[in-house]
N, C-alpha and C. Protein backbone atom coordinates (compact mmCIF):
# COMPACT_ATOMS: atom_id res chain seq x y z
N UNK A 1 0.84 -1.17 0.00
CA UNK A 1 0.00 0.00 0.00
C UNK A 1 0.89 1.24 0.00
N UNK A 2 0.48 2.32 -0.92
CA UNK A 2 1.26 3.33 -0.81
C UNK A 2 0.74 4.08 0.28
N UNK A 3 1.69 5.37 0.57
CA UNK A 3 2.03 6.01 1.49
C UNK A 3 0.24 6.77 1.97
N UNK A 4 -0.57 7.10 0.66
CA UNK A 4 -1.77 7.27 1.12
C UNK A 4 -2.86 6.76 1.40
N UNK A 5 -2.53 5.04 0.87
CA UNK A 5 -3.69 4.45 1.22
C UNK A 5 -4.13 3.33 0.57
N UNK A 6 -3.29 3.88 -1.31
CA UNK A 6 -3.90 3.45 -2.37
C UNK A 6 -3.64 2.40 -2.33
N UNK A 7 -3.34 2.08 -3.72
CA UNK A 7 -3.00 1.03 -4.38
C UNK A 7 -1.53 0.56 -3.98
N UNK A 8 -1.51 -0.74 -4.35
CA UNK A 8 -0.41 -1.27 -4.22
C UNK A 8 0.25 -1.66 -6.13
N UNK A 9 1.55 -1.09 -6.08
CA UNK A 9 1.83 -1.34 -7.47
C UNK A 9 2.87 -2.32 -7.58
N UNK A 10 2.36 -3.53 -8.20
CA UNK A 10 3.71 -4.77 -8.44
C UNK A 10 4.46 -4.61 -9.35
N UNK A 11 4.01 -3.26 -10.10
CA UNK A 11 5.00 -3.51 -11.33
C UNK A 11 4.40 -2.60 -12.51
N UNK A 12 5.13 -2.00 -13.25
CA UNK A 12 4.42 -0.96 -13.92
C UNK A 12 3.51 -1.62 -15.03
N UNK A 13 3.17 -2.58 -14.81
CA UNK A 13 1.51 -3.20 -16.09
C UNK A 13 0.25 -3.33 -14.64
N UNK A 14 0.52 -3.73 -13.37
CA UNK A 14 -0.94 -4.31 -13.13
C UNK A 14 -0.90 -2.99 -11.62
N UNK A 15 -1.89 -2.71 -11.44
CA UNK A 15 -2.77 -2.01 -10.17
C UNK A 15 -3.12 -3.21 -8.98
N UNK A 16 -2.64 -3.27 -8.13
CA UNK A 16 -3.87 -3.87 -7.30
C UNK A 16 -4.18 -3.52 -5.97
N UNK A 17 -5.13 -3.75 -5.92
CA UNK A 17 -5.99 -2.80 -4.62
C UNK A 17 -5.84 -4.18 -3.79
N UNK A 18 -5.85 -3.12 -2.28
CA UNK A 18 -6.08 -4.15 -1.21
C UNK A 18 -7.51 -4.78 -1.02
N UNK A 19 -8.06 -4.87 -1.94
CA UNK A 19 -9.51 -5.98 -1.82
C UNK A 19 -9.03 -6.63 -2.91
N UNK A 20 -8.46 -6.44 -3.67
CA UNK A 20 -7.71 -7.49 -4.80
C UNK A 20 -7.17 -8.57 -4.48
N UNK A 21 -6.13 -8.06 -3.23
CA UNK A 21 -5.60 -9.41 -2.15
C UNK A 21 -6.19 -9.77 -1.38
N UNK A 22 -7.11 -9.21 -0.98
CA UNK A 22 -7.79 -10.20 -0.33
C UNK A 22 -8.49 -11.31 -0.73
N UNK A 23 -8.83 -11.04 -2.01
CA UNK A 23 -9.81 -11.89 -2.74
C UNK A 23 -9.27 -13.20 -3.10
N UNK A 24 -7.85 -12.88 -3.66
CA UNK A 24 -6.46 -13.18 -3.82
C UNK A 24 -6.37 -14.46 -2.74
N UNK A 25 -6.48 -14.35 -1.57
CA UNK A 25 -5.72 -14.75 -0.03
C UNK A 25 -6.88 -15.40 -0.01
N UNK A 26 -8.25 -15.19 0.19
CA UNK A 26 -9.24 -16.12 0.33
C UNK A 26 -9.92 -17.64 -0.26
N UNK A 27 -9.32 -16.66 -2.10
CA UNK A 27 -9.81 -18.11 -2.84
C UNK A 27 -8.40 -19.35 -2.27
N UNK A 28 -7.14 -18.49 -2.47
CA UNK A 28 -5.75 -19.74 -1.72
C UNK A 28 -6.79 -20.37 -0.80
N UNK A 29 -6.52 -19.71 0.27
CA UNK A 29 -7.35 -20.69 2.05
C UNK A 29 -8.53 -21.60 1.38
N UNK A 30 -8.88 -21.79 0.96
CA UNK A 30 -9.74 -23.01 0.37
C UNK A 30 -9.15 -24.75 0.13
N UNK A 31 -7.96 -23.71 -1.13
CA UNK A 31 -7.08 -25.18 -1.50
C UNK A 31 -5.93 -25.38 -0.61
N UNK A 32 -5.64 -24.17 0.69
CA UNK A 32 -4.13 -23.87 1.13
C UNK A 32 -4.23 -25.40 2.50
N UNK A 33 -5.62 -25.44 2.83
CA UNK A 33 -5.57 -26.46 3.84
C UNK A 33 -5.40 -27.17 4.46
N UNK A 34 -4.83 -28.15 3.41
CA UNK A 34 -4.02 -29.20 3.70
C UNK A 34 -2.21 -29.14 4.10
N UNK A 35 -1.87 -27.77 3.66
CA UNK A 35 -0.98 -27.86 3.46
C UNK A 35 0.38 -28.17 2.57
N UNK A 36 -0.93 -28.42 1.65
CA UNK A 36 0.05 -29.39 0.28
C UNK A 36 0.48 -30.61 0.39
N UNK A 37 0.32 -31.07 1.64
CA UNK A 37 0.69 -32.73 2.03
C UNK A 37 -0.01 -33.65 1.36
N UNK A 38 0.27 -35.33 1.64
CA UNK A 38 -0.46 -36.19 1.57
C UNK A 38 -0.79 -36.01 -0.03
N UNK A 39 -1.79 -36.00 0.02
CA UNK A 39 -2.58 -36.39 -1.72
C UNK A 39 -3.43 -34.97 -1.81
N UNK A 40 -2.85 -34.02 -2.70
CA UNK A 40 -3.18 -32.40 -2.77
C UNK A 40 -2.96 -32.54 -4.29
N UNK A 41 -4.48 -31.96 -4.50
CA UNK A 41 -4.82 -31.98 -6.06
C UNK A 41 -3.93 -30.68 -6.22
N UNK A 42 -3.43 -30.07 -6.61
CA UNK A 42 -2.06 -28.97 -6.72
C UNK A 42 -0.82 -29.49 -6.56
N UNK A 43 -0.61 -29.92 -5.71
CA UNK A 43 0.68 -31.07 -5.97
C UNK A 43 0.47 -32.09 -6.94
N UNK A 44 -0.54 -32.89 -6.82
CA UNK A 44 -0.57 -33.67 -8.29
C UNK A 44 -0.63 -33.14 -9.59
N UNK A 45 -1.13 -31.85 -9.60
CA UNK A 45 -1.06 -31.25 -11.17
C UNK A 45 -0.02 -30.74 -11.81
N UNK A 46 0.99 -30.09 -10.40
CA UNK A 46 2.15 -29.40 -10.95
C UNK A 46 3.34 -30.66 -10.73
N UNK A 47 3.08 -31.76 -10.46
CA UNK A 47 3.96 -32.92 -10.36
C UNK A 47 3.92 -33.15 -12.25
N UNK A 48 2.54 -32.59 -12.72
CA UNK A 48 2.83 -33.15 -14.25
C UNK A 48 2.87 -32.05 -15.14
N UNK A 49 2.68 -30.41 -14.69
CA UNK A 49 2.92 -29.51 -15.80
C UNK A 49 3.78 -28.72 -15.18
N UNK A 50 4.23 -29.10 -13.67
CA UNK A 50 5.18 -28.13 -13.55
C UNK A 50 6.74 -28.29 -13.86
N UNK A 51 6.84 -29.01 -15.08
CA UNK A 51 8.12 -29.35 -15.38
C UNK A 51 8.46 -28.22 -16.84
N UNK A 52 9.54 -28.17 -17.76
CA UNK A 52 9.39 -27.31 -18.71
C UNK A 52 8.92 -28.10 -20.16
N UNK A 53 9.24 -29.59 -19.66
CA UNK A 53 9.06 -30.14 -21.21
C UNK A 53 7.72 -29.88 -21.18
N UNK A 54 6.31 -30.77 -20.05
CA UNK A 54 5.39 -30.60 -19.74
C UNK A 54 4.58 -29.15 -20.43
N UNK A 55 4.75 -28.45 -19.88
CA UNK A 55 4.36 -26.91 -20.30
C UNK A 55 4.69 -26.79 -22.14
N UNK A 56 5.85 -26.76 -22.30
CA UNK A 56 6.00 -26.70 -24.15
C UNK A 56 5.60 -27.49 -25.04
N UNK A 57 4.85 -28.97 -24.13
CA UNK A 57 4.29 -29.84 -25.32
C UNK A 57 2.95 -29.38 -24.95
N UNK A 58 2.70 -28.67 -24.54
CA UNK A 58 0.98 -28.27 -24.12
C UNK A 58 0.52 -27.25 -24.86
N UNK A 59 2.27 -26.44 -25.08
CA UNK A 59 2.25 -25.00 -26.10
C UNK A 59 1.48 -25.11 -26.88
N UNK A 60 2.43 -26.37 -27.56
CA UNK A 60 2.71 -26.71 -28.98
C UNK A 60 1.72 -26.98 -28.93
N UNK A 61 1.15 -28.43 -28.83
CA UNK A 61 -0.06 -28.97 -29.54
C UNK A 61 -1.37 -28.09 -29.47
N UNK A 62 -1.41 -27.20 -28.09
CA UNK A 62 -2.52 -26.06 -28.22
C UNK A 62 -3.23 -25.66 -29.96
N UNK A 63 -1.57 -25.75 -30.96
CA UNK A 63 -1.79 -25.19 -32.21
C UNK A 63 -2.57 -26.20 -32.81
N UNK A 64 -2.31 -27.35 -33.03
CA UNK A 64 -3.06 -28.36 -33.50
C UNK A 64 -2.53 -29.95 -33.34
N UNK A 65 -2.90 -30.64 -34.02
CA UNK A 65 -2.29 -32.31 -33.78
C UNK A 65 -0.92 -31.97 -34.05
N UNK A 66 0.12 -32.90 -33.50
CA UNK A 66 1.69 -33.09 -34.33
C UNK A 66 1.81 -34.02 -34.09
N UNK A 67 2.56 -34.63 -35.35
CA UNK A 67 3.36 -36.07 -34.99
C UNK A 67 4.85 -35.89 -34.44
N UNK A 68 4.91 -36.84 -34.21
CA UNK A 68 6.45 -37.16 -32.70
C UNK A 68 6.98 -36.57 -33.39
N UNK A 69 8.14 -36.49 -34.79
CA UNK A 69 8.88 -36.07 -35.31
C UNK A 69 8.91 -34.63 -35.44
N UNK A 70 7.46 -34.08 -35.69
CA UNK A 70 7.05 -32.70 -35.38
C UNK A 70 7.65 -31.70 -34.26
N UNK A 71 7.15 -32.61 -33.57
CA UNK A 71 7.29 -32.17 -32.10
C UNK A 71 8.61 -32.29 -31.26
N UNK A 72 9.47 -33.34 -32.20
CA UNK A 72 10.57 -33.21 -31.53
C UNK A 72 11.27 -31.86 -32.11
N UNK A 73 11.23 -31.37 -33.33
CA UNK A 73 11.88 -30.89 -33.83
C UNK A 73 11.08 -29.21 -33.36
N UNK A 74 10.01 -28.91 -32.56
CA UNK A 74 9.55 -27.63 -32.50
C UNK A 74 10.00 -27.35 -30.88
N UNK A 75 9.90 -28.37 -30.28
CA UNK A 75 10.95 -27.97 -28.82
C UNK A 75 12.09 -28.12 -28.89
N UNK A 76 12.56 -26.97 -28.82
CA UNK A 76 14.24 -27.11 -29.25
C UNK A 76 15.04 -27.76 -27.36
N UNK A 77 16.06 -28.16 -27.62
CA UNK A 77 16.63 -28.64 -26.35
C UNK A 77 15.95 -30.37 -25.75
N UNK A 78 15.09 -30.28 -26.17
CA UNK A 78 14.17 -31.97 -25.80
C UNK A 78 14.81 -33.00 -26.05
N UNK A 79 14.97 -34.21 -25.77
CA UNK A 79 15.76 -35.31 -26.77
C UNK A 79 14.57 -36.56 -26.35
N UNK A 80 14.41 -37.41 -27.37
CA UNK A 80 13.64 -37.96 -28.03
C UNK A 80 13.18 -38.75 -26.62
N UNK A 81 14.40 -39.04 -26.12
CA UNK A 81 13.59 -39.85 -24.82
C UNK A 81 12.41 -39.09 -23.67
N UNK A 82 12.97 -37.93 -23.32
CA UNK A 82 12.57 -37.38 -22.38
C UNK A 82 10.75 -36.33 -23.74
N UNK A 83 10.83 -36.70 -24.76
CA UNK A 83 9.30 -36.17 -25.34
C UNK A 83 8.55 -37.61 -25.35
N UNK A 84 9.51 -39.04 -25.36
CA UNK A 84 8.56 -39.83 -25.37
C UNK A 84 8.22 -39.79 -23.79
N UNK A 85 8.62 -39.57 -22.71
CA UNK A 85 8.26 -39.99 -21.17
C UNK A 85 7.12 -38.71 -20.89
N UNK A 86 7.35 -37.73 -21.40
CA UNK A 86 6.83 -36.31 -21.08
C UNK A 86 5.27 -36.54 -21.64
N UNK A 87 5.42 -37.24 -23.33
CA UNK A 87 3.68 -37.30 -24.06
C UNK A 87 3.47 -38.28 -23.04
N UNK A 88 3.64 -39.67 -22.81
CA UNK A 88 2.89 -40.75 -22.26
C UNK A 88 2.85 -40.52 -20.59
N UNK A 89 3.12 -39.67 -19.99
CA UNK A 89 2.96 -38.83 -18.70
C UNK A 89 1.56 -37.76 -19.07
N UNK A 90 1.43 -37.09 -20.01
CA UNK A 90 0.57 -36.60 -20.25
C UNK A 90 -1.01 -37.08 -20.51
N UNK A 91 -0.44 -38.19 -21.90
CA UNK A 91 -1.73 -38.97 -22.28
C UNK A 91 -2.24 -39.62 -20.66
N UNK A 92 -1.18 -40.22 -19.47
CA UNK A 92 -1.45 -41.04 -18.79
C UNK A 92 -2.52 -39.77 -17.95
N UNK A 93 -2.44 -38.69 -17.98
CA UNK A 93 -2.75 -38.11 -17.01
C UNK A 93 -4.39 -37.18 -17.97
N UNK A 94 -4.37 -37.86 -19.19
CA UNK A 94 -5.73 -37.50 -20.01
C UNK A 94 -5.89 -36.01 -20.57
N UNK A 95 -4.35 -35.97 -20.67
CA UNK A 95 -3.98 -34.04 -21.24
C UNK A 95 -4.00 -34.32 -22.55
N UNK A 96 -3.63 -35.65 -23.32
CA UNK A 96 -2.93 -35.47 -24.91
C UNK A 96 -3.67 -37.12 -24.76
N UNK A 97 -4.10 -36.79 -26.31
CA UNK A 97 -4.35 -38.07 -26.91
C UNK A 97 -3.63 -38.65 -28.19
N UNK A 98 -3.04 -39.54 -27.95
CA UNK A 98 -2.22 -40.50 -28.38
C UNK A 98 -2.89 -41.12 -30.04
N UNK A 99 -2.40 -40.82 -30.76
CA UNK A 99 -3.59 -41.85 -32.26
C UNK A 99 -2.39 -42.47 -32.93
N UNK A 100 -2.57 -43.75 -33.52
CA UNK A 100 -1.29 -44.32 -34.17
C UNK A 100 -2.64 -44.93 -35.59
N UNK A 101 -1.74 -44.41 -36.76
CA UNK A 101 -1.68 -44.30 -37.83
C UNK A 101 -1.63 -45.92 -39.01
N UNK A 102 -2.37 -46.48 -39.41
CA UNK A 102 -1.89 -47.81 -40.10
C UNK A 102 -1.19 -47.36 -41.22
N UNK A 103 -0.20 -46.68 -41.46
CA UNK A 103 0.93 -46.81 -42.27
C UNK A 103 2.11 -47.54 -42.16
N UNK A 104 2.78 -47.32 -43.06
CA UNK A 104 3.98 -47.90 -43.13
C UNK A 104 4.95 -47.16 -43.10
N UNK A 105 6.00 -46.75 -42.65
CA UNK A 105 5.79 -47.51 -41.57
C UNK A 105 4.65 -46.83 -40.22
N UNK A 106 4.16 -47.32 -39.57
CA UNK A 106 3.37 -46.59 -38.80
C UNK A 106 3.33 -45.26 -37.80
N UNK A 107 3.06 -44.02 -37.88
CA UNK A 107 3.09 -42.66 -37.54
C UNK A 107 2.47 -42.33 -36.84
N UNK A 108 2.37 -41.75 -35.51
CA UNK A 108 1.32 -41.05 -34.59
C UNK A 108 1.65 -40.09 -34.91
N UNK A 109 0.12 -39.82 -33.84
CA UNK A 109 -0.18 -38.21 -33.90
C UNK A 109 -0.58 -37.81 -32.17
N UNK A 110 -0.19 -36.97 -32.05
CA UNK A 110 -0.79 -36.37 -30.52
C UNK A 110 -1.60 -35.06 -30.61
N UNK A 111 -2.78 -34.92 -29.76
CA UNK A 111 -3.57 -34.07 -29.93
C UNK A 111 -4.05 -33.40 -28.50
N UNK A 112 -4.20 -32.26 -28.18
CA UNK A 112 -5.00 -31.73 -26.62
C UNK A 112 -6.29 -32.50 -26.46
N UNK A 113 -6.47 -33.43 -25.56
CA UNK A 113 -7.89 -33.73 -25.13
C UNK A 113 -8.61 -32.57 -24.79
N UNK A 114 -9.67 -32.62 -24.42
CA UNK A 114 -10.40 -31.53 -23.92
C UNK A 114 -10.13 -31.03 -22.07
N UNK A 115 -9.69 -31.98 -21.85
CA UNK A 115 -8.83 -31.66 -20.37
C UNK A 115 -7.98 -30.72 -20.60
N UNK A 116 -7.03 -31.35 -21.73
CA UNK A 116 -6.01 -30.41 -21.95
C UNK A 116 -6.10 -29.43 -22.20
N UNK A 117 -7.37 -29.16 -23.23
CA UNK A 117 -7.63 -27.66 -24.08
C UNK A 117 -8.10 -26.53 -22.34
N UNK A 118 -8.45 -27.19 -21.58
CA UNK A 118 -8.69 -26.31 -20.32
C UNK A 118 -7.66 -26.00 -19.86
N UNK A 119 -6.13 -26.91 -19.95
CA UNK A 119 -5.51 -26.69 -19.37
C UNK A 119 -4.52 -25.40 -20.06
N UNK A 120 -4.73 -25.51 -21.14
CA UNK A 120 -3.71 -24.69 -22.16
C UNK A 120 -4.35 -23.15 -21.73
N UNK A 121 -5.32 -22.79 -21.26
CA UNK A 121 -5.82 -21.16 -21.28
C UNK A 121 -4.84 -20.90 -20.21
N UNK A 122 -4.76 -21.80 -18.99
CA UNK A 122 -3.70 -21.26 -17.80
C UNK A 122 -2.47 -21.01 -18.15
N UNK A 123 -2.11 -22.07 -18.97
CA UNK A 123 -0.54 -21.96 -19.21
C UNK A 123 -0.05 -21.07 -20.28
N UNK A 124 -1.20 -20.62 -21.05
CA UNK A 124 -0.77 -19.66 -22.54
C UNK A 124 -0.37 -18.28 -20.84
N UNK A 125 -1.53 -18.38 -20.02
CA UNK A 125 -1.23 -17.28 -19.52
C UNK A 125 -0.22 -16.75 -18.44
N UNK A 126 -0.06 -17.47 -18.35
CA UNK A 126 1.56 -17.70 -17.36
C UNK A 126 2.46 -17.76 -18.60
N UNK A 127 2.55 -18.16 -19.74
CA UNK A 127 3.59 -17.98 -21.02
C UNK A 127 3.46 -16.62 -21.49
N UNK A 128 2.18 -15.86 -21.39
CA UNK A 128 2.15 -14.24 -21.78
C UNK A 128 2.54 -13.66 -20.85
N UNK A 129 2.48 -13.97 -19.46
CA UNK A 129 3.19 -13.33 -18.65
C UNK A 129 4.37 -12.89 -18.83
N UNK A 130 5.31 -14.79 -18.41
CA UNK A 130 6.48 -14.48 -18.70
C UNK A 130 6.68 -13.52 -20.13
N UNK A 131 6.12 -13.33 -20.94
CA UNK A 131 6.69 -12.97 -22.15
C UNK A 131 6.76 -11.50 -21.61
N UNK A 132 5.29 -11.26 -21.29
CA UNK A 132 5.48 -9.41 -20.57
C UNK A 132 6.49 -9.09 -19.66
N UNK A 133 6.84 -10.18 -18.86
CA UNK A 133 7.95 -9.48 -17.96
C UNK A 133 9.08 -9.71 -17.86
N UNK A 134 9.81 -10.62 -18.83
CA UNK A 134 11.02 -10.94 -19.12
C UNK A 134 11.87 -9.72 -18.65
N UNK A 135 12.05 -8.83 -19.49
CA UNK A 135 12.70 -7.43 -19.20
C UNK A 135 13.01 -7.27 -17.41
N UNK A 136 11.57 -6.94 -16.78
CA UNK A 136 11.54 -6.83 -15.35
C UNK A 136 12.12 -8.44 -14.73
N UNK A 137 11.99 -9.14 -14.93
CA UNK A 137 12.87 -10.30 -14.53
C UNK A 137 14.18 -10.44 -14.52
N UNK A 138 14.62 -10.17 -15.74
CA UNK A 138 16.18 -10.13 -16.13
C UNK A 138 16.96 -9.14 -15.47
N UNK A 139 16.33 -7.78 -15.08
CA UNK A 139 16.67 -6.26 -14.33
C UNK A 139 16.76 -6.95 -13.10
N UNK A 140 15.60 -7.63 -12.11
CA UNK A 140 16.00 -7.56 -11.08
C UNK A 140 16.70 -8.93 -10.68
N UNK A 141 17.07 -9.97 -11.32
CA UNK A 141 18.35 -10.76 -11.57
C UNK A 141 19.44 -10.06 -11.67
N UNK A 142 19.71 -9.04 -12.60
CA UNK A 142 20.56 -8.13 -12.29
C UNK A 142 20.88 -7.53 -11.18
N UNK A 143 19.94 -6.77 -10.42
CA UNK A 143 20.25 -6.33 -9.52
C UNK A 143 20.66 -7.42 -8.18
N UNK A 144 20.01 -8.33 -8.04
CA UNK A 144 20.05 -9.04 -6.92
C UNK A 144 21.28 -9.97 -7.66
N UNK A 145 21.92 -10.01 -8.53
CA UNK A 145 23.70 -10.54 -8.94
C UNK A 145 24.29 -9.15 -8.01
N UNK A 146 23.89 -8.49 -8.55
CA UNK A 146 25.12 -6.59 -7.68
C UNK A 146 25.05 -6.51 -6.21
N UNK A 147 24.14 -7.13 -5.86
CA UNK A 147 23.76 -6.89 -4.75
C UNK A 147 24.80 -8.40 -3.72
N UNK A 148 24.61 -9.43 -4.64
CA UNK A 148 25.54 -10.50 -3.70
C UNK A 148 27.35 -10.11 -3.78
N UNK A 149 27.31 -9.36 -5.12
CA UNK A 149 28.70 -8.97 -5.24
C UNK A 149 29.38 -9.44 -6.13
C-alpha cells in the first residue's frame, strides 16, 4: 500500500488494490488447507505440468495435432527420450491423446484432449506473462547478482 492508502503497485503493467488481495488470499485458504501434504490436487497437477518439457508440449499442440517427429523438432533442447516420457505422462494423465496411424511404416499423432484444451488457457497465460515481464525479470536478476557482489 502506498504512502496514502492506495494502491499497491507490483509492477508498472498491473494495479492492485487491497480488496484485490484479499480476494487473492481467500480463494488460496480453500485449496491452502491441507498444506500441500499427503494427496493435494495442486501437488498432483504441478507434479505433471510443472516441469518445462510438460508446459512446451501443451504449447505446442494447443496449435493443432503433431506427430512425434514434429514435435521433436519444435521444442528445441528436448531429446527424443525425455518427449517420449513427457507425451505418455501426459496422455497417462488424459492431457494429450495419443492416435497411431496404419501406415507404413506406422506414424502417430498427438492431440490436446479436452482436459487439456482447459488446461492450455492457464498456461498460454503464465507464457504471456512471462513474455510481458522478461525485461523486469532479467533487471531484477541483475540487480540481486550486484547486490551479492
Amino acid at each position: 500500500m502506498d504512502a496514502k492508502g492506495g494502491t499497491n503497485s507490483l509492477d508498472r503493467h498491473t494495479e492492485v488494490t487491497p480488496s484485490d488481495i484479499q480476494e487473492m488470499n481467500d480463494g488460496v485458504d480453500a485449496w491452502v488447507a491441507n498444506d500441500f501434504s499427503g494427496t493435494c490436487p495442486v501437488r498432483d497437477v504441478l507434479d505433471r505440468v510443472g516441469d518445462k518439457w510438460s508446459v512446451l508440449v501443451v504449447l505446442r499442440l494447443g496449435r493443432g495435432p503433431e506427430r512425434f517427429r514434429a514435435l521433436l523438432r519444435a521444442v528445441a533442447g528436448i531429446s527424443q527420450r525425455m518427449l517420449t516420457v513427457t507425451l505418455r505422462g501426459l496422455e497417462r494423465d488424459g492431457l494429450v491423446h495419443r492416435e497411431v496411424f496404419d501406415t507404413r511404416p506406422p506414424s502417430v499423432e498427438y492431440s490436446l484432449t479436452p482436459l487439456g484444451h482447459s488446461l492450455l488457457g492457464h498456461i498460454t497465460g503464465l507464457a504471456n506473462w512471462a513474455v510481458a515481464h522478461e525485461a523486469d525479470i532479467h533487471q531484477a536478476q541483475k540487480t540481486y547478482a550486484q547486490k551479492q557482489g
